[in-house]
N, C-alpha and C. Protein backbone atom coordinates (compact mmCIF):
# COMPACT_ATOMS: atom_id res chain seq x y z
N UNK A 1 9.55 15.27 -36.19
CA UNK A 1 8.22 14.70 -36.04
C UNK A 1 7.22 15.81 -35.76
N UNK A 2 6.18 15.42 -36.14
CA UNK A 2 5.14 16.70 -35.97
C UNK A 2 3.92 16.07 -35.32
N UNK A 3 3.28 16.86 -34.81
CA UNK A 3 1.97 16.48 -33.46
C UNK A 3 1.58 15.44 -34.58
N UNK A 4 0.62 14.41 -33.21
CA UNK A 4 0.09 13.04 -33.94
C UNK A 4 -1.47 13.82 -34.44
N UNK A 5 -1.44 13.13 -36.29
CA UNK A 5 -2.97 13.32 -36.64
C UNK A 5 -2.56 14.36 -37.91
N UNK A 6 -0.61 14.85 -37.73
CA UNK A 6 -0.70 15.87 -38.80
C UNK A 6 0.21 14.91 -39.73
N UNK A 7 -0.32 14.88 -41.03
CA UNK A 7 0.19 14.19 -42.20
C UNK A 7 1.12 13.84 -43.02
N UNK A 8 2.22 15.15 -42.03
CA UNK A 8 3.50 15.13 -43.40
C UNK A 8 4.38 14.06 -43.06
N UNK A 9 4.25 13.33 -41.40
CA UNK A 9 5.18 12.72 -41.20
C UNK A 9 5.22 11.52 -42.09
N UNK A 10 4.71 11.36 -42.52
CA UNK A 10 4.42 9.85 -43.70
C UNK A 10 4.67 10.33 -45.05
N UNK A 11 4.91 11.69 -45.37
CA UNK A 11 4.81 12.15 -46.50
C UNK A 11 6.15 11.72 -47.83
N UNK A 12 6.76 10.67 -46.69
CA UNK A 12 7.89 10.67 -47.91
C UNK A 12 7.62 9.11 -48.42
N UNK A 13 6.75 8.10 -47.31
CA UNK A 13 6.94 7.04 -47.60
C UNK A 13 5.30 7.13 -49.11
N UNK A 14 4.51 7.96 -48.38
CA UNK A 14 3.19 7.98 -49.70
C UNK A 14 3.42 8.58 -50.78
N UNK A 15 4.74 9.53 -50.88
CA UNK A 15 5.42 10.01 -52.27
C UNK A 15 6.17 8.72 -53.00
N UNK A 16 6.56 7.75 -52.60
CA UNK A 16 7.57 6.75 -52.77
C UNK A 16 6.30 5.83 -53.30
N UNK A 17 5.47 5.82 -52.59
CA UNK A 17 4.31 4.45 -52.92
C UNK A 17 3.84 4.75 -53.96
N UNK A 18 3.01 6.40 -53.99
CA UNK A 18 2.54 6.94 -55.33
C UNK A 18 3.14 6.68 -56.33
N UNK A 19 4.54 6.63 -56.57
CA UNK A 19 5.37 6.82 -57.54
C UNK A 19 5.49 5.15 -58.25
N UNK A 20 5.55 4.22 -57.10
CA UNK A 20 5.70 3.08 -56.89
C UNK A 20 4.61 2.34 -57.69
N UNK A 21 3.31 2.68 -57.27
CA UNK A 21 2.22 1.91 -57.86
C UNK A 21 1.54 2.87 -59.34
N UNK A 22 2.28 4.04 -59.89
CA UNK A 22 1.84 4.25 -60.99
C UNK A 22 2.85 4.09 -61.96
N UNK A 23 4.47 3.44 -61.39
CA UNK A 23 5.31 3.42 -62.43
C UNK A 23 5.77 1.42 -62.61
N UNK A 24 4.99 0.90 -61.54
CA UNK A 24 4.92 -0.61 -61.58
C UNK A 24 3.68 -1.65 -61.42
N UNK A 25 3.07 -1.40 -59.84
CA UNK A 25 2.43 -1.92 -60.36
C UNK A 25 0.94 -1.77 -60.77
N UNK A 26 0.62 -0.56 -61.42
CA UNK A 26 -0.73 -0.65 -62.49
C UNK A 26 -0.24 -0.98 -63.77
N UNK A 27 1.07 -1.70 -64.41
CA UNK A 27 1.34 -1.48 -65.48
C UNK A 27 1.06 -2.79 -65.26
N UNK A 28 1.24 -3.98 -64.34
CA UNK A 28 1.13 -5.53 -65.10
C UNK A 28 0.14 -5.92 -63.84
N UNK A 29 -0.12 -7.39 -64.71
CA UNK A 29 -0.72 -8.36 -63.85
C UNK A 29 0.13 -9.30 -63.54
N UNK A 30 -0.02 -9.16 -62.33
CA UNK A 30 0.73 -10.91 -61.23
C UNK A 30 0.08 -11.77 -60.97
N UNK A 31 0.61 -12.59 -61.18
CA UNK A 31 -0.33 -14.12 -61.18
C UNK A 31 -0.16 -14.74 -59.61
N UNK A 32 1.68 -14.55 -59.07
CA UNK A 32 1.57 -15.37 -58.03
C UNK A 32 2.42 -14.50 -56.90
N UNK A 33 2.49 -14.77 -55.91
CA UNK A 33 3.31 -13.66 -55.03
C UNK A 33 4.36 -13.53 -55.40
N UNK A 34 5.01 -14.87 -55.77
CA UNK A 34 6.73 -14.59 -56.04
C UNK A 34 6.67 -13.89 -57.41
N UNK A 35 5.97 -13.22 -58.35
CA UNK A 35 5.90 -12.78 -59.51
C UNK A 35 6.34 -11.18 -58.71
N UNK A 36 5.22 -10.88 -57.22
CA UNK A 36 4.87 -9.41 -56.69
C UNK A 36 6.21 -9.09 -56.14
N UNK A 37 7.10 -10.19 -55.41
CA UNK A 37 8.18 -9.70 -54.68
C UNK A 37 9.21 -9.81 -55.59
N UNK A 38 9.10 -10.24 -56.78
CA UNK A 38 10.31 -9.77 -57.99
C UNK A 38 10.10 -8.52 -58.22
N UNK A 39 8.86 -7.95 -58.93
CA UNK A 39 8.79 -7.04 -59.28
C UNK A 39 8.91 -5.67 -58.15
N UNK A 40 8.75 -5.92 -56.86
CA UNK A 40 8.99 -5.43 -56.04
C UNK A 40 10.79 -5.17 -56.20
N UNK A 41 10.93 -5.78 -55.96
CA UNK A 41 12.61 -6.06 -55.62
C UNK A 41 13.45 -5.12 -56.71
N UNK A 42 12.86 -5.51 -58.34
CA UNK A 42 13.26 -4.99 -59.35
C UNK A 42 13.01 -3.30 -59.08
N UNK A 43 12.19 -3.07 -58.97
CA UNK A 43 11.27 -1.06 -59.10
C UNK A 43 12.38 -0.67 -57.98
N UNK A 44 12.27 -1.11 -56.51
CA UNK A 44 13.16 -0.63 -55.27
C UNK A 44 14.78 -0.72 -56.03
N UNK A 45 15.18 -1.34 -56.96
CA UNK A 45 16.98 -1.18 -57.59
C UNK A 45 16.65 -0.25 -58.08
N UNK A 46 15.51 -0.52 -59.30
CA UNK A 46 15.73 0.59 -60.01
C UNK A 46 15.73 2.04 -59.60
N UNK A 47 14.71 2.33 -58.54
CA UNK A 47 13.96 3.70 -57.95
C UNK A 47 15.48 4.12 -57.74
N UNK A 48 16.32 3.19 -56.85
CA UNK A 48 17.88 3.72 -55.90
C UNK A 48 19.12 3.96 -56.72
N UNK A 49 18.93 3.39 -57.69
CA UNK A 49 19.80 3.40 -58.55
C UNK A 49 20.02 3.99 -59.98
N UNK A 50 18.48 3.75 -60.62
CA UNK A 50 18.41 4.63 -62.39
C UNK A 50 17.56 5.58 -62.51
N UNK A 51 16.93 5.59 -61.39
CA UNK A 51 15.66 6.17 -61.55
C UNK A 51 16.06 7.86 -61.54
N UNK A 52 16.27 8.90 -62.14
CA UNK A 52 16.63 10.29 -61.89
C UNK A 52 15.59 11.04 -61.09
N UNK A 53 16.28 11.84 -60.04
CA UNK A 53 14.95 12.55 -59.67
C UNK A 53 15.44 14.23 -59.89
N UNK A 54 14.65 14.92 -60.39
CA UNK A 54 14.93 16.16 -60.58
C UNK A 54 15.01 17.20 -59.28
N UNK A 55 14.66 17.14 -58.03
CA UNK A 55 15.23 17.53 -56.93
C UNK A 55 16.59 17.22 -56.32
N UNK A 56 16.94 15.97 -57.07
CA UNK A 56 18.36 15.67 -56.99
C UNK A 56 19.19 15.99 -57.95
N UNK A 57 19.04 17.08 -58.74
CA UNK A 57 19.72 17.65 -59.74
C UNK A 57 19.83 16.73 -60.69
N UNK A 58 18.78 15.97 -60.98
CA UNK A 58 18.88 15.37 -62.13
C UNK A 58 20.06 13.96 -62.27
N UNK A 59 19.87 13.37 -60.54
CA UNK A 59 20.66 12.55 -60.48
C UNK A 59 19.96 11.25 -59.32
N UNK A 60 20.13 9.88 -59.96
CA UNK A 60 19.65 9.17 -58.93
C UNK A 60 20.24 9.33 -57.77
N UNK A 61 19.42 8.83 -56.63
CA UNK A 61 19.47 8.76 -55.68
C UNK A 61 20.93 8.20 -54.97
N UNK A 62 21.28 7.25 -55.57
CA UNK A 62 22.63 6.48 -55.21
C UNK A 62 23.49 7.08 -55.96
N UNK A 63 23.40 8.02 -57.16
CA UNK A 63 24.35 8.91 -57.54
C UNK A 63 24.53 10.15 -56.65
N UNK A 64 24.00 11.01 -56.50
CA UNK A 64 23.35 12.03 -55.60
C UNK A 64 24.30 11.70 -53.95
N UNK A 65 24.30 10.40 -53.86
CA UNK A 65 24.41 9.98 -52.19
C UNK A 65 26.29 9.48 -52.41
N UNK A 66 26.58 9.40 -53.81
CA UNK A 66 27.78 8.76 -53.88
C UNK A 66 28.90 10.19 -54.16
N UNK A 67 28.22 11.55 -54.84
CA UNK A 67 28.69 12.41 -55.46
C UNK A 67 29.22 13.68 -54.12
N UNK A 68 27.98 13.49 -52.77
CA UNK A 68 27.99 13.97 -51.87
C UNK A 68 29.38 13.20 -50.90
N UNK A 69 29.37 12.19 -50.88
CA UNK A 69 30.46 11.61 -50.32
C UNK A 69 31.95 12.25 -50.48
């Protein structure tokens, strides 16, 4: 943790959101909430599971976490 007021401590959840709202949702329109918490639900499998990240050697996250095991 770092003194209160300095920014990085949030820095992983506003990398996750960034990623979140330019790879889901600016791409559609939702009509009703239960449309938002599908598509929610869907992006969070995918992000953990297909999504590759190249700091992880080019391996999702749940690969990465399963390979380390």
């Amino acid at each position: 943790m770092s003194r209160k007021g300095n920014c990085w401590d949030n820095a992983c959840m506003e990398n996750f959101f960034s990623h979140f709202k330019t790879e889901c949702f600016y791409l559609y329109s939702f009509r009703t909430a239960d449309e938002v918490k599908d598509a929610v639900n869907r992006y969070i499998r995918f992000y953990n599971h297909q999504r590759f990240q190249k700091k992880l050697n080019n391996l999702s996250p749940y690969q990465y976490r399963t390979q380390a095991a």
